[in-house]
Protein backbone atom coordinates (compact mmCIF):
# COMPACT_ATOMS: atom_id res chain seq x y z
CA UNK A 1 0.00 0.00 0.00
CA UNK A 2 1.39 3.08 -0.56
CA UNK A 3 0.14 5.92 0.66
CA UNK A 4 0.86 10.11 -0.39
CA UNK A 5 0.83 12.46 2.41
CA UNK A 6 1.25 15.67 -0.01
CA UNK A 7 -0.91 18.30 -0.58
CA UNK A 8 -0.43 19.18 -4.99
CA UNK A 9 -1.65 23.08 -5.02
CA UNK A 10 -4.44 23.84 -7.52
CA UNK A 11 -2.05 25.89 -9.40
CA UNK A 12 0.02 23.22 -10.85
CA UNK A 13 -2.92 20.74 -11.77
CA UNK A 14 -5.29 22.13 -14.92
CA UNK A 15 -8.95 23.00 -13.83
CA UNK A 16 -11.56 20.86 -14.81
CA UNK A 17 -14.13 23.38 -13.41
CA UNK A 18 -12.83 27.13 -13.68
CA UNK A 19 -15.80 28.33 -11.63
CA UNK A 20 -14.33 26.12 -8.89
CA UNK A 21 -11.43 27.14 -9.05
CA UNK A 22 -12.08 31.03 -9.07
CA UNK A 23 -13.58 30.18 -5.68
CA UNK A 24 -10.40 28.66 -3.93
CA UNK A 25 -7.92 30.69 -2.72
CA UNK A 26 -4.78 29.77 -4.56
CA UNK A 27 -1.22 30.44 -3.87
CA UNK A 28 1.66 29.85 -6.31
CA UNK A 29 4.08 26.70 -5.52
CA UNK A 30 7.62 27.58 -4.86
CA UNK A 31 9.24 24.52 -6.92
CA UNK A 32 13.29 23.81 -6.22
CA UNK A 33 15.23 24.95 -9.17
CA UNK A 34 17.92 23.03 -10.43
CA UNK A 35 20.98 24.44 -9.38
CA UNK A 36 24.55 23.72 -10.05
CA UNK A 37 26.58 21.84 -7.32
CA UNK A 38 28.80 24.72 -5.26
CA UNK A 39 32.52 23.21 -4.34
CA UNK A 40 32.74 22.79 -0.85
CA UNK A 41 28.92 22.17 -0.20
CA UNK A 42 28.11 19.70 2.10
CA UNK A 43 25.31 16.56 0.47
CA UNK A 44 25.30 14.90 -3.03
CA UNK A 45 25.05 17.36 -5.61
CA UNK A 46 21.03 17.92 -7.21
CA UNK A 47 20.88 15.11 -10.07
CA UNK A 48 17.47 15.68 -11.09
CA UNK A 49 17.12 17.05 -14.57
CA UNK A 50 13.42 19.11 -13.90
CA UNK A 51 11.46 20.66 -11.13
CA UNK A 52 10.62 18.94 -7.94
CA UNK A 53 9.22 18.87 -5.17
CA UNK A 54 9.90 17.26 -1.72
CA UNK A 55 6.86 14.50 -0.52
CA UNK A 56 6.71 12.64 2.57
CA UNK A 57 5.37 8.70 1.41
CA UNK A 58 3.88 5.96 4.23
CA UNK A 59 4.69 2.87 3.02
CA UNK A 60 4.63 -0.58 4.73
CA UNK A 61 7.81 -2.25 6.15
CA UNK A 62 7.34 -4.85 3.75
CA UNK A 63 7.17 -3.08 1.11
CA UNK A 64 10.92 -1.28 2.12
CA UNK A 65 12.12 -4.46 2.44
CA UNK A 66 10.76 -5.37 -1.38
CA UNK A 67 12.18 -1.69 -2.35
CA UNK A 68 15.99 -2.37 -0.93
CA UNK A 69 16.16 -6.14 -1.99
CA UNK A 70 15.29 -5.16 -5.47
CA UNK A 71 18.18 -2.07 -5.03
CA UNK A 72 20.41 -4.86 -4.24
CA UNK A 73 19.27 -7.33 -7.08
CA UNK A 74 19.81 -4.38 -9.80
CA UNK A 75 23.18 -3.36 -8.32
CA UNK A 76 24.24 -6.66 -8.58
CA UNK A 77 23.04 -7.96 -11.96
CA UNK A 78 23.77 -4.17 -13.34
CA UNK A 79 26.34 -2.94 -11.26
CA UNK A 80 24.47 0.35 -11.16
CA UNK A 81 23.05 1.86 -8.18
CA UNK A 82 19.46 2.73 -7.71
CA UNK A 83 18.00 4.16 -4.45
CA UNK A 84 14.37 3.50 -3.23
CA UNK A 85 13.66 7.33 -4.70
CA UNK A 86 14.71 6.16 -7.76
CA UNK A 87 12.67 3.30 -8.24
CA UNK A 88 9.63 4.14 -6.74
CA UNK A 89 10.07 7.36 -9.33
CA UNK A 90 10.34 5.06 -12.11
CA UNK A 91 7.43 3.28 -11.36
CA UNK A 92 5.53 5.76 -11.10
CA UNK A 93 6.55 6.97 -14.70
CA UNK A 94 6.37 3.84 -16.51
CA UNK A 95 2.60 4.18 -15.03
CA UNK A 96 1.92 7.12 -16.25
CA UNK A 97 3.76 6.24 -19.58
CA UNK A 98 1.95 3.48 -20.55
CA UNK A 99 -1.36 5.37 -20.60
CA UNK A 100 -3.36 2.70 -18.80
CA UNK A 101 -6.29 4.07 -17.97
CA UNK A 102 -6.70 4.08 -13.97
CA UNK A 103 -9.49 6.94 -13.55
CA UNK A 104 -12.02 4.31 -13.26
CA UNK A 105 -10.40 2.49 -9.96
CA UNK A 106 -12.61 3.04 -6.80
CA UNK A 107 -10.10 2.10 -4.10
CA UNK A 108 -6.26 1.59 -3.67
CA UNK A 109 -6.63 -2.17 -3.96
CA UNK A 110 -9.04 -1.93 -7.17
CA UNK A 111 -6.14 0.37 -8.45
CA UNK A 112 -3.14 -2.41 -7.12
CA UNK A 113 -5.26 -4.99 -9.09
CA UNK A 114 -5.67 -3.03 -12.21
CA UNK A 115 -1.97 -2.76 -12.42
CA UNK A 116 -1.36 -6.38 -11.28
CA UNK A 117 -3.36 -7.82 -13.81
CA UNK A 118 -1.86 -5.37 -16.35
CA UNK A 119 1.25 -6.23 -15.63
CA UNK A 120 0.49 -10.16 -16.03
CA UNK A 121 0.44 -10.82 -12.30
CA UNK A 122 -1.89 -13.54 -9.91
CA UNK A 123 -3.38 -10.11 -8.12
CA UNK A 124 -6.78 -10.23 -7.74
């Protein structure tokens, strides 16, 4: 289960009812530039090549435990190095990529099933 604890500001996400939205107070989202890595500044340099924004994400234990052992199986068979942010990220894209409609899902396990059968798995 994964679960979004993030607020997305009207701003950023197209109207589907403008008289709605005239009625909600709306402030503008400050969204992290990219910015070149300083020498001498402590952290990893930025890698990301657009816009983002930080999100805080609940997930189960198990489902950290899935996230590193799969880290671990790509570094090995790979030898490249992908953090939890980075696949959960990718997921998330090749979801959204692949155009699969998921408007019509009425509950986070109707939408984990949608994608499990989708993807060719047992999932009911």
């Amino acid at each position: 289960m994964l679960c979004l604890c993030y607020q997305q500001l009207t701003c950023i996400i197209p109207p589907h009812d403008s008289l709605s939205m005239a009625r909600k107070r709306v402030r503008p989202v400050r969204l992290r530039a990219i910015r070149a890595s300083k020498p001498g500044r402590p952290g990893r340099p930025p890698v990301h090549q657009e816009t983002w924004s930080k999100v805080s994400v609940v997930l189960f234990d198990r489902q950290i435990v899935h996230l590193d052992r799969l880290a671990v199986d790509i570094r090995g068979k790979s030898g490249k190095v992908l953090n939890r942010a980075e696949i959960i990220r990718a997921l998330i894209d090749g979801l959204l990529d692949s155009g699969m409609d998921v408007t019509g899902s009425a509950s986070e396990a109707d939408l984990r099933a949608r994608v499990a059968r989708r993807l060719g798995s047992p999932y009911r």
